[in-house]
PDB file of N, CA and C in Angstrom:
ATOM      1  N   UNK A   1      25.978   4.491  20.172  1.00  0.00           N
ATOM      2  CA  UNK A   1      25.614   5.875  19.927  1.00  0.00           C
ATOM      3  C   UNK A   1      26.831   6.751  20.219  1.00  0.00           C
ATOM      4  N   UNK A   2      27.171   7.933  19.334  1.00  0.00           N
ATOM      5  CA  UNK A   2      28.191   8.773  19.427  1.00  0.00           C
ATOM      6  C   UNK A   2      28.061   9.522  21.081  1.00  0.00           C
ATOM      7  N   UNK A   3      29.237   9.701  21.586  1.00  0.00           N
ATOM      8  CA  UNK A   3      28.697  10.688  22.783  1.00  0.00           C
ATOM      9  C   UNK A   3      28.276  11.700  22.607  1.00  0.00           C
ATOM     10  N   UNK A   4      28.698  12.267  21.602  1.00  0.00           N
ATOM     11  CA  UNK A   4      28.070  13.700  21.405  1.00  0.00           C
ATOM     12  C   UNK A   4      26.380  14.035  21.354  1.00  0.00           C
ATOM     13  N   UNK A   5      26.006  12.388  20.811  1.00  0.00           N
ATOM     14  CA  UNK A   5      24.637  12.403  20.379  1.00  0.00           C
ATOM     15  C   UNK A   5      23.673  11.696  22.252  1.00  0.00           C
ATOM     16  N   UNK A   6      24.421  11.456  22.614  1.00  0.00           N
ATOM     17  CA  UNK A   6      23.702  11.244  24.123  1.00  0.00           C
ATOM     18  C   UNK A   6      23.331  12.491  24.989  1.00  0.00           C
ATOM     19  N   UNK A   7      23.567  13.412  24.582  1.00  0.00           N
ATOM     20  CA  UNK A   7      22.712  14.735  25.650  1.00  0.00           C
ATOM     21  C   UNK A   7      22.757  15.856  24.440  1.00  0.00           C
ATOM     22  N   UNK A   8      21.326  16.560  23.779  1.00  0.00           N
ATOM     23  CA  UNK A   8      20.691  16.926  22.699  1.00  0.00           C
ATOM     24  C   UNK A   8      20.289  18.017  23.651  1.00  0.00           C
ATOM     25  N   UNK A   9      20.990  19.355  23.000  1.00  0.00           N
ATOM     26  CA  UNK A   9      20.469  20.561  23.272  1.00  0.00           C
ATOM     27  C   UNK A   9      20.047  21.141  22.003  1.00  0.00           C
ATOM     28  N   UNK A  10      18.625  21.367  22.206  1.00  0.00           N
ATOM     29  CA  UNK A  10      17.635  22.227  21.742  1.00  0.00           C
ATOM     30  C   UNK A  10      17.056  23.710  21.842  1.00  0.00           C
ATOM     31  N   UNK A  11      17.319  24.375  20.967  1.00  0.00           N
ATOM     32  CA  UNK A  11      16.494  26.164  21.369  1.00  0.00           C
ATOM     33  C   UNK A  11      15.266  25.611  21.854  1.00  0.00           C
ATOM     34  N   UNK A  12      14.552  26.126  22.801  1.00  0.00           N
ATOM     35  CA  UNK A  12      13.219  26.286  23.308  1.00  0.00           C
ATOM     36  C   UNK A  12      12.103  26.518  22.116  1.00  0.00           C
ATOM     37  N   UNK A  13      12.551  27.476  21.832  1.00  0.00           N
ATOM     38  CA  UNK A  13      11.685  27.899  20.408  1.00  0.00           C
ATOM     39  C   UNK A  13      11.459  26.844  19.232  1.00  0.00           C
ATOM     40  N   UNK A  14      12.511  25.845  18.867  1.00  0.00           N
ATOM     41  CA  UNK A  14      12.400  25.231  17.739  1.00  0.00           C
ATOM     42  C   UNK A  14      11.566  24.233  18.212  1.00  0.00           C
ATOM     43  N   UNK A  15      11.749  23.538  19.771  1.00  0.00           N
ATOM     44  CA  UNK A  15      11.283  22.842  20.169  1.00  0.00           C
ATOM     45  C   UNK A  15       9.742  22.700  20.402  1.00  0.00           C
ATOM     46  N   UNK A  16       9.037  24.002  21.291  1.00  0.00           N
ATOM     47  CA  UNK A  16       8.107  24.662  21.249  1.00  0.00           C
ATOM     48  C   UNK A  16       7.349  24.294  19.323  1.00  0.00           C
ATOM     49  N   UNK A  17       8.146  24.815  19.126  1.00  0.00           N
ATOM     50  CA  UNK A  17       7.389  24.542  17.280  1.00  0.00           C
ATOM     51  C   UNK A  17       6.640  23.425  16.908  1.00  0.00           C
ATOM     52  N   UNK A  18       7.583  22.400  16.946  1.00  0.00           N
ATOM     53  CA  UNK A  18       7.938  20.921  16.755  1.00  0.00           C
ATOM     54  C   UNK A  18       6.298  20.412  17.580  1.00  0.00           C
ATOM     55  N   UNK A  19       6.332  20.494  18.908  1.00  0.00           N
ATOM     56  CA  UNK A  19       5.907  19.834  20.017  1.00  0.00           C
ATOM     57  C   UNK A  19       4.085  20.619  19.588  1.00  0.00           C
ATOM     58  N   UNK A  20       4.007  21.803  19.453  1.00  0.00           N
ATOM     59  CA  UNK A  20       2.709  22.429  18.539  1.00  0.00           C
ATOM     60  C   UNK A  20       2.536  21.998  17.502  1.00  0.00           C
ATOM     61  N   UNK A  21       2.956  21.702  16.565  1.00  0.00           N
ATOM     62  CA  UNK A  21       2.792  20.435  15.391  1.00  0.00           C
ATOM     63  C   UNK A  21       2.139  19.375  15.692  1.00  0.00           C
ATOM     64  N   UNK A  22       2.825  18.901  16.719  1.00  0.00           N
ATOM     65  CA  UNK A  22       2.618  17.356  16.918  1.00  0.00           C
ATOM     66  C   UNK A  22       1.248  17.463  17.771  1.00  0.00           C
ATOM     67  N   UNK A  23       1.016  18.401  18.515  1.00  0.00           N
ATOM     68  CA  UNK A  23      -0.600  18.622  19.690  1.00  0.00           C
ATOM     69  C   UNK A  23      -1.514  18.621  18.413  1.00  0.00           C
ATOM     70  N   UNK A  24      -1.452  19.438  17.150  1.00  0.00           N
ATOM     71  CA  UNK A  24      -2.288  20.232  16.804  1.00  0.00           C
ATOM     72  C   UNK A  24      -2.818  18.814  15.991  1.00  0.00           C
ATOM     73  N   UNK A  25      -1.509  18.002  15.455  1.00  0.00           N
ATOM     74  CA  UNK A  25      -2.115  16.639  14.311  1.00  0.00           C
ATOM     75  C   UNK A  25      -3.046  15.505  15.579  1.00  0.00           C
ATOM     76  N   UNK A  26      -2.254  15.679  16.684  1.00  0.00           N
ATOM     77  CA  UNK A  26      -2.660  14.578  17.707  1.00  0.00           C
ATOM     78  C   UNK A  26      -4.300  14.735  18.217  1.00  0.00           C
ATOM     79  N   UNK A  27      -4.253  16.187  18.212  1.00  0.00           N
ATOM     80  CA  UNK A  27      -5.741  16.458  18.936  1.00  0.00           C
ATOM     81  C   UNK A  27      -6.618  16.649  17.679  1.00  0.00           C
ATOM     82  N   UNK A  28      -6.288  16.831  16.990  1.00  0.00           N
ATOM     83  CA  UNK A  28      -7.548  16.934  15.613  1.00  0.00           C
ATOM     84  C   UNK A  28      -7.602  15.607  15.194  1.00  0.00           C
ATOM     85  N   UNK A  29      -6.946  14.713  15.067  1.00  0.00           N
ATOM     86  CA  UNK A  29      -7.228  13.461  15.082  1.00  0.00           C
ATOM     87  C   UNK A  29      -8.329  12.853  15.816  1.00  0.00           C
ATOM     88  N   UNK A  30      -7.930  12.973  17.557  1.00  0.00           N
ATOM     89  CA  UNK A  30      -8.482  13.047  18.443  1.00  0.00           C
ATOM     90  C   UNK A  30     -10.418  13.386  18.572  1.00  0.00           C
ATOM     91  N   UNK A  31      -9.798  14.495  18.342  1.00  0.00           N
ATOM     92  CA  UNK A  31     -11.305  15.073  17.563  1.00  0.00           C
ATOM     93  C   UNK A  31     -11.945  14.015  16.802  1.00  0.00           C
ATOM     94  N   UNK A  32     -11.608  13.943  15.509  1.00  0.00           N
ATOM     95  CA  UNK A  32     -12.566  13.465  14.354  1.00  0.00           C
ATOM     96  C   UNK A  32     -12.558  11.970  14.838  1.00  0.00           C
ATOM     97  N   UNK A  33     -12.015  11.501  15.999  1.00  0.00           N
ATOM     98  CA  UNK A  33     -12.371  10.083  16.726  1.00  0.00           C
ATOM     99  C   UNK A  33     -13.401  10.517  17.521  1.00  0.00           C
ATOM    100  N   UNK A  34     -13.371  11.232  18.248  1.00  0.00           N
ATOM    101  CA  UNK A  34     -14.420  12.004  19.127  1.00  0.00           C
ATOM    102  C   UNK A  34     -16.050  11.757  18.379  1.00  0.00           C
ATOM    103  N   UNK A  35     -15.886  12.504  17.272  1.00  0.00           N
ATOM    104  CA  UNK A  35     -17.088  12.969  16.829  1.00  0.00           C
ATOM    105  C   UNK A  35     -17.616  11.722  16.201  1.00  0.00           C
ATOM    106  N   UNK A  36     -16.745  10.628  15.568  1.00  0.00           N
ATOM    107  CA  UNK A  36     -17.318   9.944  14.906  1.00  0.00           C
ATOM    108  C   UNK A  36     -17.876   8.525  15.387  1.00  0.00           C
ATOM    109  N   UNK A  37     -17.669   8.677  17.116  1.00  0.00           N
ATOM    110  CA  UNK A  37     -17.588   7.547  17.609  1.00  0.00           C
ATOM    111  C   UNK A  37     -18.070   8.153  19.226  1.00  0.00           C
ATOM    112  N   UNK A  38     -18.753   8.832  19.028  1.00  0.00           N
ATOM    113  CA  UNK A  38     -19.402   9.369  20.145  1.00  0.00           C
ATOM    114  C   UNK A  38     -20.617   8.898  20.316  1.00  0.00           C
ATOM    115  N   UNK A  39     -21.155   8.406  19.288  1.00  0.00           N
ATOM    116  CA  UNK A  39     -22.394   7.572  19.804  1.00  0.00           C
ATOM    117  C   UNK A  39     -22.352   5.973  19.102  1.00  0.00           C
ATOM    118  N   UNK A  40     -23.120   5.336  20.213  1.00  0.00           N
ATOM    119  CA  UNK A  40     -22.928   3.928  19.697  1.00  0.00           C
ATOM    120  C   UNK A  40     -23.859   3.359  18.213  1.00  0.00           C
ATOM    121  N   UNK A  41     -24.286   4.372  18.437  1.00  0.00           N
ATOM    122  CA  UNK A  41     -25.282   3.983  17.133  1.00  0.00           C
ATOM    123  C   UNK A  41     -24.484   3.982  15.873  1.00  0.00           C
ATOM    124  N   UNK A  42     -23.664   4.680  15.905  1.00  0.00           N
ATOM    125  CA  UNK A  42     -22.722   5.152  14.160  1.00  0.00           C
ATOM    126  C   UNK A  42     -21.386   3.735  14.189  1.00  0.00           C
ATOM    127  N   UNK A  43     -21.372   3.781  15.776  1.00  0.00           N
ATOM    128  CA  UNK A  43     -20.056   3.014  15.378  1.00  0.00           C
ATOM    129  C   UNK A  43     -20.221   1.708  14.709  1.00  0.00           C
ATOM    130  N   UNK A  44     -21.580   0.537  14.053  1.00  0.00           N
ATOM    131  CA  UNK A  44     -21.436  -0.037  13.304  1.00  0.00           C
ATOM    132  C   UNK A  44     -22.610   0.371  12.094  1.00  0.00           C
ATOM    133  N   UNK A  45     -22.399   1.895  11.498  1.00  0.00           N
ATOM    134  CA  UNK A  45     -23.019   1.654  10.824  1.00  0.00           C
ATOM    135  C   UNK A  45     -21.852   1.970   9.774  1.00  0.00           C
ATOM    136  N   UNK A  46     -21.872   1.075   8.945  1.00  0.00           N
ATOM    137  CA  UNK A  46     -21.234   1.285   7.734  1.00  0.00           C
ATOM    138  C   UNK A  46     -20.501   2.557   6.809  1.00  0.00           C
ATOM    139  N   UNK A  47     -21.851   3.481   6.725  1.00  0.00           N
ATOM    140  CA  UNK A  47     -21.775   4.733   5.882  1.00  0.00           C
ATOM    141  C   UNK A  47     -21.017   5.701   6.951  1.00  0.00           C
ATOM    142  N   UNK A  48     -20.964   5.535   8.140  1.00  0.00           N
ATOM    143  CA  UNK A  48     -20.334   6.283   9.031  1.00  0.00           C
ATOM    144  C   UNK A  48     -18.836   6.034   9.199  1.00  0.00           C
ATOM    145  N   UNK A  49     -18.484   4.482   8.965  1.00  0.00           N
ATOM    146  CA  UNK A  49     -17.286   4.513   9.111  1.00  0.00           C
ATOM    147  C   UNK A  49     -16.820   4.616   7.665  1.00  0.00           C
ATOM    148  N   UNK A  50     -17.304   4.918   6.212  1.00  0.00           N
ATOM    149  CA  UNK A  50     -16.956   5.171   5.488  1.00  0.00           C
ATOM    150  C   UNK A  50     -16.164   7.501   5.289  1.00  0.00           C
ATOM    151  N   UNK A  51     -17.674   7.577   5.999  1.00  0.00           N
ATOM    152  CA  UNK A  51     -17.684   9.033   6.058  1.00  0.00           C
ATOM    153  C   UNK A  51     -16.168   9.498   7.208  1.00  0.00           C
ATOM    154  N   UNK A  52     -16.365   8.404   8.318  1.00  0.00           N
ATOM    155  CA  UNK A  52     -14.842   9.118   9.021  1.00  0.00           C
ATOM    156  C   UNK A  52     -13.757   8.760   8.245  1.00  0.00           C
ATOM    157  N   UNK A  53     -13.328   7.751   7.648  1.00  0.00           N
ATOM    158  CA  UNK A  53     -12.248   7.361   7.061  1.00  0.00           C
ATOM    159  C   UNK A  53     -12.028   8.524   5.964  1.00  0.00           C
ATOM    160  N   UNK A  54     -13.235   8.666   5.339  1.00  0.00           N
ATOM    161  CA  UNK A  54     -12.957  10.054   4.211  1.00  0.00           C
ATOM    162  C   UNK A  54     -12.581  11.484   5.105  1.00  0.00           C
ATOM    163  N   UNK A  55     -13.016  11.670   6.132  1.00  0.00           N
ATOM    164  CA  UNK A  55     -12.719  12.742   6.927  1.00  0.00           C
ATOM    165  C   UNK A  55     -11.139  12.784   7.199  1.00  0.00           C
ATOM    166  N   UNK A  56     -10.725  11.424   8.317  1.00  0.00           N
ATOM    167  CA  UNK A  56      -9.340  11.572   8.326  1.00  0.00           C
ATOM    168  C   UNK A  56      -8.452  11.689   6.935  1.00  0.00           C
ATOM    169  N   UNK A  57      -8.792  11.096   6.277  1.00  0.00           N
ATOM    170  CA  UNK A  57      -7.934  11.302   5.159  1.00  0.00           C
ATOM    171  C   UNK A  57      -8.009  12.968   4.434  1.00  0.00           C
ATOM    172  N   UNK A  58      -9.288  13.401   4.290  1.00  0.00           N
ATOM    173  CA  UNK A  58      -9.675  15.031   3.815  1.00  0.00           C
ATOM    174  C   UNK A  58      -8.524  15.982   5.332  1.00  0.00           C
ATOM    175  N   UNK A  59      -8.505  15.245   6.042  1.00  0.00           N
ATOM    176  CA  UNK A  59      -7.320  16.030   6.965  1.00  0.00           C
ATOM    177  C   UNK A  59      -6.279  15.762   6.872  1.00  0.00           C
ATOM    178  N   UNK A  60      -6.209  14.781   6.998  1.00  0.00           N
ATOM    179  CA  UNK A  60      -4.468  14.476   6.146  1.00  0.00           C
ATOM    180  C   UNK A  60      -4.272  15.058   5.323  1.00  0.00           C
ATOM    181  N   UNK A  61      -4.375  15.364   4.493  1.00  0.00           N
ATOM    182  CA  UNK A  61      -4.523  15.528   2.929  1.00  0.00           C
ATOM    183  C   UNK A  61      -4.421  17.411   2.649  1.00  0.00           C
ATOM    184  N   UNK A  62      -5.768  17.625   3.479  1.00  0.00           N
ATOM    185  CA  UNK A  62      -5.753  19.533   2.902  1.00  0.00           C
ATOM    186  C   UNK A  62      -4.878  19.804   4.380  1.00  0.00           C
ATOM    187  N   UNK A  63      -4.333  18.873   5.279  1.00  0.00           N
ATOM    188  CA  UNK A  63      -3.261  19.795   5.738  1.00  0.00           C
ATOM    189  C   UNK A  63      -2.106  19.591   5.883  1.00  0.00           C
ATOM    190  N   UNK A  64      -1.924  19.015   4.558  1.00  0.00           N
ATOM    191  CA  UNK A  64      -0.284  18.596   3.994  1.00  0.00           C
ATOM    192  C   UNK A  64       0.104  17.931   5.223  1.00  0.00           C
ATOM    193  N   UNK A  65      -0.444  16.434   6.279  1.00  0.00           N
ATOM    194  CA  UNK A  65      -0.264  16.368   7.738  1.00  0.00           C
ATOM    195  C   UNK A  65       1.341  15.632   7.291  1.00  0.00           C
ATOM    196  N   UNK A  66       1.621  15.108   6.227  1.00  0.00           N
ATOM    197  CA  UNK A  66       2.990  14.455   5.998  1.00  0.00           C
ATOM    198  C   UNK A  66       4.168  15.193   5.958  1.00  0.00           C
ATOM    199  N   UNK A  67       3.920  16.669   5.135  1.00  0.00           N
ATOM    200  CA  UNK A  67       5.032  18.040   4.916  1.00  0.00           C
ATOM    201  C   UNK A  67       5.244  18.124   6.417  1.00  0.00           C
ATOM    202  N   UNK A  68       4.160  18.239   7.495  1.00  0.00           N
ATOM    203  CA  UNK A  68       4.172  18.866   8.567  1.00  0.00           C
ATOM    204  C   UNK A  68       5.107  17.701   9.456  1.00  0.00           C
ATOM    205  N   UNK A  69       5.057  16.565   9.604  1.00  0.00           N
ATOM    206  CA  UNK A  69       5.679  15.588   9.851  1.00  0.00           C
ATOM    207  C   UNK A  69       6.924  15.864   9.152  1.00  0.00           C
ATOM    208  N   UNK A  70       7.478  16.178   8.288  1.00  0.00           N
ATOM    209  CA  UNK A  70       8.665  15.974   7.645  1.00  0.00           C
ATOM    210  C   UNK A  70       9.139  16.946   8.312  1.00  0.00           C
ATOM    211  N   UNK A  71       8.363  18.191   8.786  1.00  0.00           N
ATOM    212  CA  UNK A  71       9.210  19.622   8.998  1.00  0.00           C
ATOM    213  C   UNK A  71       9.590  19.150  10.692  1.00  0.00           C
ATOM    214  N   UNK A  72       8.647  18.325  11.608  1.00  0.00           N
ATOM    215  CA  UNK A  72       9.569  18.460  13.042  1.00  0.00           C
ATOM    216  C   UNK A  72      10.215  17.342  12.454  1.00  0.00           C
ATOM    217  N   UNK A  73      10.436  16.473  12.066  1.00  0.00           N
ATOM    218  CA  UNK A  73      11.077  15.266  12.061  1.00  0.00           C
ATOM    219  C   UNK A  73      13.147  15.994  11.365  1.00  0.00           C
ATOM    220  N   UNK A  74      12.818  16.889  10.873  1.00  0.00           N
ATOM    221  CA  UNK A  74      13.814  17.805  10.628  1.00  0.00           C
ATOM    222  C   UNK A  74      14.226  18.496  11.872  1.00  0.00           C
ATOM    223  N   UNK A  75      13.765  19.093  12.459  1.00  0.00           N
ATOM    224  CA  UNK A  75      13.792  20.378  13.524  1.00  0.00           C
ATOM    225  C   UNK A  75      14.385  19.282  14.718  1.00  0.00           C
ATOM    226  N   UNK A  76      13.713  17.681  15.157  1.00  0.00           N
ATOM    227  CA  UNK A  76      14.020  17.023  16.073  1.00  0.00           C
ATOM    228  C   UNK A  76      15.500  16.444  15.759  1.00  0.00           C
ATOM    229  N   UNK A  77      16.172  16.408  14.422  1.00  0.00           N
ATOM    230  CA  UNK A  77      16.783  15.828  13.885  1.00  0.00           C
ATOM    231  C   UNK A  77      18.134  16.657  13.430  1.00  0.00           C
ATOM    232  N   UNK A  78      17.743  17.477  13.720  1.00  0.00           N
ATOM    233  CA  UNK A  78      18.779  19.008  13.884  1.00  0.00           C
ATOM    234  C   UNK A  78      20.306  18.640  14.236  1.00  0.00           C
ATOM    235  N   UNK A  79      19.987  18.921  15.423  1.00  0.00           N
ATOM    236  CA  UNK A  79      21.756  18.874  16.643  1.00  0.00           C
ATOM    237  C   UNK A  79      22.345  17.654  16.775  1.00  0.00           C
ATOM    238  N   UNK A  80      21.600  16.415  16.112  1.00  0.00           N
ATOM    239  CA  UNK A  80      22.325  15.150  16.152  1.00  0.00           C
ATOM    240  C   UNK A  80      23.837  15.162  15.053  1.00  0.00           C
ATOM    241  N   UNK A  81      24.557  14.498  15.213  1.00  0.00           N
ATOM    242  CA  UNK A  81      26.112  14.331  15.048  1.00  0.00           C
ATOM    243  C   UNK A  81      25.730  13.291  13.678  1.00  0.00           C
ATOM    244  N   UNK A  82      25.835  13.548  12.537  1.00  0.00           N
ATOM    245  CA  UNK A  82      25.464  12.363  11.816  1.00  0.00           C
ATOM    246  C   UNK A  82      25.997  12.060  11.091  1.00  0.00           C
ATOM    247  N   UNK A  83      27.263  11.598  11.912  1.00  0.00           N
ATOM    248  CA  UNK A  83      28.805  10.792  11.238  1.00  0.00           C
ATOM    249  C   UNK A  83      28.511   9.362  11.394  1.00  0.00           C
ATOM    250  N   UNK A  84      28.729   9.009  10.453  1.00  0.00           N
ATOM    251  CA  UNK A  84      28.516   7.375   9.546  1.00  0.00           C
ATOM    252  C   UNK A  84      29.330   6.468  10.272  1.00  0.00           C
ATOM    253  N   UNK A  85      28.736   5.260  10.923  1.00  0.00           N
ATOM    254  CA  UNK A  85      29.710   4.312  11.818  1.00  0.00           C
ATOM    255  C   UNK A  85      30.274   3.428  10.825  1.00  0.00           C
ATOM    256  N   UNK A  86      30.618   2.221  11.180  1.00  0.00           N
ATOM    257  CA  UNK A  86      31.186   1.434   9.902  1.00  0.00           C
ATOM    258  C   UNK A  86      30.020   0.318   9.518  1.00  0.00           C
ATOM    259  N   UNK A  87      29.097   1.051   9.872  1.00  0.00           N
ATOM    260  CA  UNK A  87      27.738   0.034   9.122  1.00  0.00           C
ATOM    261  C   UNK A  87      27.232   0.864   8.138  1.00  0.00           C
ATOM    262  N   UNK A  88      27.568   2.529   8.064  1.00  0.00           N
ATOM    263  CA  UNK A  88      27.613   2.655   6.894  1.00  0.00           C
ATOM    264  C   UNK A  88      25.943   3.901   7.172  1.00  0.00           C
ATOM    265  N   UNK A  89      25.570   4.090   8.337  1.00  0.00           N
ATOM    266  CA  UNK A  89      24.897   4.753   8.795  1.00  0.00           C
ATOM    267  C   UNK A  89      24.961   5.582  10.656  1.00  0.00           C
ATOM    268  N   UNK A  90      24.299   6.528  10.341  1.00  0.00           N
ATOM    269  CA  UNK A  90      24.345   7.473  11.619  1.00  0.00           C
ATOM    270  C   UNK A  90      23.195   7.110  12.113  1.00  0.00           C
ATOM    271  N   UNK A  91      23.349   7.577  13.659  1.00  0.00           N
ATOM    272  CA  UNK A  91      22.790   6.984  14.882  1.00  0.00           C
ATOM    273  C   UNK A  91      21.672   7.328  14.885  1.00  0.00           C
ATOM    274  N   UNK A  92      20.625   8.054  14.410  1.00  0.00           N
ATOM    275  CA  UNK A  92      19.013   8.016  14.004  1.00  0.00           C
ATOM    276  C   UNK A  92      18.673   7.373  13.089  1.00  0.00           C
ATOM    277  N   UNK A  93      19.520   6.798  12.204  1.00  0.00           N
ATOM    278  CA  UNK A  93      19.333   5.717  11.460  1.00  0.00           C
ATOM    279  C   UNK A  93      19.166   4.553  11.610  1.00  0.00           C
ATOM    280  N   UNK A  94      20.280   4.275  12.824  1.00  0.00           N
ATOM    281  CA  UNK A  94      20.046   2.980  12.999  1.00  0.00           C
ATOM    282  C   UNK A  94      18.654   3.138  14.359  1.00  0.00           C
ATOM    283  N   UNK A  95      18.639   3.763  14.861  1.00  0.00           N
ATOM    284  CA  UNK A  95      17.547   3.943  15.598  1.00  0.00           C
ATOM    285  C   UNK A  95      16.184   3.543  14.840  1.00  0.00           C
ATOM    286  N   UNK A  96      15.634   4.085  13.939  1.00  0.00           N
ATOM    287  CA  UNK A  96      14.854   3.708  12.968  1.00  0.00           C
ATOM    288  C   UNK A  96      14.814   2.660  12.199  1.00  0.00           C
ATOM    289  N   UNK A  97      16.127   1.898  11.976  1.00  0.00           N
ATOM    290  CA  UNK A  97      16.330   0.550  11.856  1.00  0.00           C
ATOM    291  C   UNK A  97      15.330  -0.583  12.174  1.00  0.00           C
ATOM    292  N   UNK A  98      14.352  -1.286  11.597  1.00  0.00           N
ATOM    293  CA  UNK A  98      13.691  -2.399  11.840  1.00  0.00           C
ATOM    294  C   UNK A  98      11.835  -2.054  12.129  1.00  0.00           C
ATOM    295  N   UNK A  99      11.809  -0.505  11.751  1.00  0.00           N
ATOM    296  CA  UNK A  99      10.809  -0.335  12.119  1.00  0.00           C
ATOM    297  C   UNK A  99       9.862  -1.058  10.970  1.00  0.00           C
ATOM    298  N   UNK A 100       8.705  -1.392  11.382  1.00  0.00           N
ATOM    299  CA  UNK A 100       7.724  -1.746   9.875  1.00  0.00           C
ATOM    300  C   UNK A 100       7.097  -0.799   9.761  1.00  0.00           C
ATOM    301  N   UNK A 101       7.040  -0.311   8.350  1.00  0.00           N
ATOM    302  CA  UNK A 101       6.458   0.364   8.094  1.00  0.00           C
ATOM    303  C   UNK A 101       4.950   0.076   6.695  1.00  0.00           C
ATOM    304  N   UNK A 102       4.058   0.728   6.912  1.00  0.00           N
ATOM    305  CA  UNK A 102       2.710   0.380   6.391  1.00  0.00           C
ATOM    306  C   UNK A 102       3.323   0.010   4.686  1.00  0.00           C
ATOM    307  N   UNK A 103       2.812  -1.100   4.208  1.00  0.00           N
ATOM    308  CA  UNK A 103       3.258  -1.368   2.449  1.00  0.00           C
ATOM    309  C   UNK A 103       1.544  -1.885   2.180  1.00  0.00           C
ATOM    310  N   UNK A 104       1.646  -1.917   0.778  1.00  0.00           N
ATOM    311  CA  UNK A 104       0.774  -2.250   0.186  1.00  0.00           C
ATOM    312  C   UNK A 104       0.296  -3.413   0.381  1.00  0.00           C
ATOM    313  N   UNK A 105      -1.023  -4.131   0.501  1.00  0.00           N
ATOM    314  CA  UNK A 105      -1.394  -5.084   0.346  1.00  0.00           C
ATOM    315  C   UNK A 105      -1.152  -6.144  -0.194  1.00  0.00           C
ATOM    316  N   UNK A 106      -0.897  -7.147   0.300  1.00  0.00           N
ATOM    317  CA  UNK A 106       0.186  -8.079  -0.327  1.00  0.00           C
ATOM    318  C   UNK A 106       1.812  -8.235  -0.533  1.00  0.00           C
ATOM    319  N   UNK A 107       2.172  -7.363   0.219  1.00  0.00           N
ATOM    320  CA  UNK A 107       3.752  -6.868   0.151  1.00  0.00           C
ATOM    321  C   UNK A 107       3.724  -8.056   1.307  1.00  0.00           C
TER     322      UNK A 107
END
């Protein structure tokens, strides 16, 4: 990692932003786990776990939760130094390096 990129100063404010983003997707999530799994009776009934799965997704969805992800993932991604090592990538890159990420069925 570059030295420059080992101690990350942040405005309060952008940060503040970022960190309200992330409460607001975390706890409404939270929520619609709450509600849909608050009693034992729903949690194997079928039509219920059809109805939450349509819920999380109707939240994902009407609140653009991916744009909103893209915007701190920007804001966190700010003050980093993102000069190219000789692998041909910068140091949040390779950080992110190896992660799996969700593919299609059968991938």
């Amino acid at each position: 990692m570059l030295k420059e990129n080992e101690v990350i100063t942040m405005r309060g404010l952008k940060v503040a932003k970022a960190l309200r983003t992330i409460v607001y997707i975390q706890t409404s999530l939270k929520n619609i786990d709450a509600y849909y799994s608050q009693s034992s009776a729903h949690s194997n009934n079928e039509k219920f776990s059809i109805e939450y799965a349509i819920e999380k997704n109707r939240f994902i969805d009407h609140n653009r939760i991916t744009r909103k992800l893209a915007k701190v993932r920007r804001i966190l991604s700010e003050p980093f130094n993102k000069k190219l090592g000789e692998d041909e990538m910068d140091d949040l890159e390779r950080r992110v390096e190896g992660i799996i990420f969700w593919a299609k069925p059968g991938d």
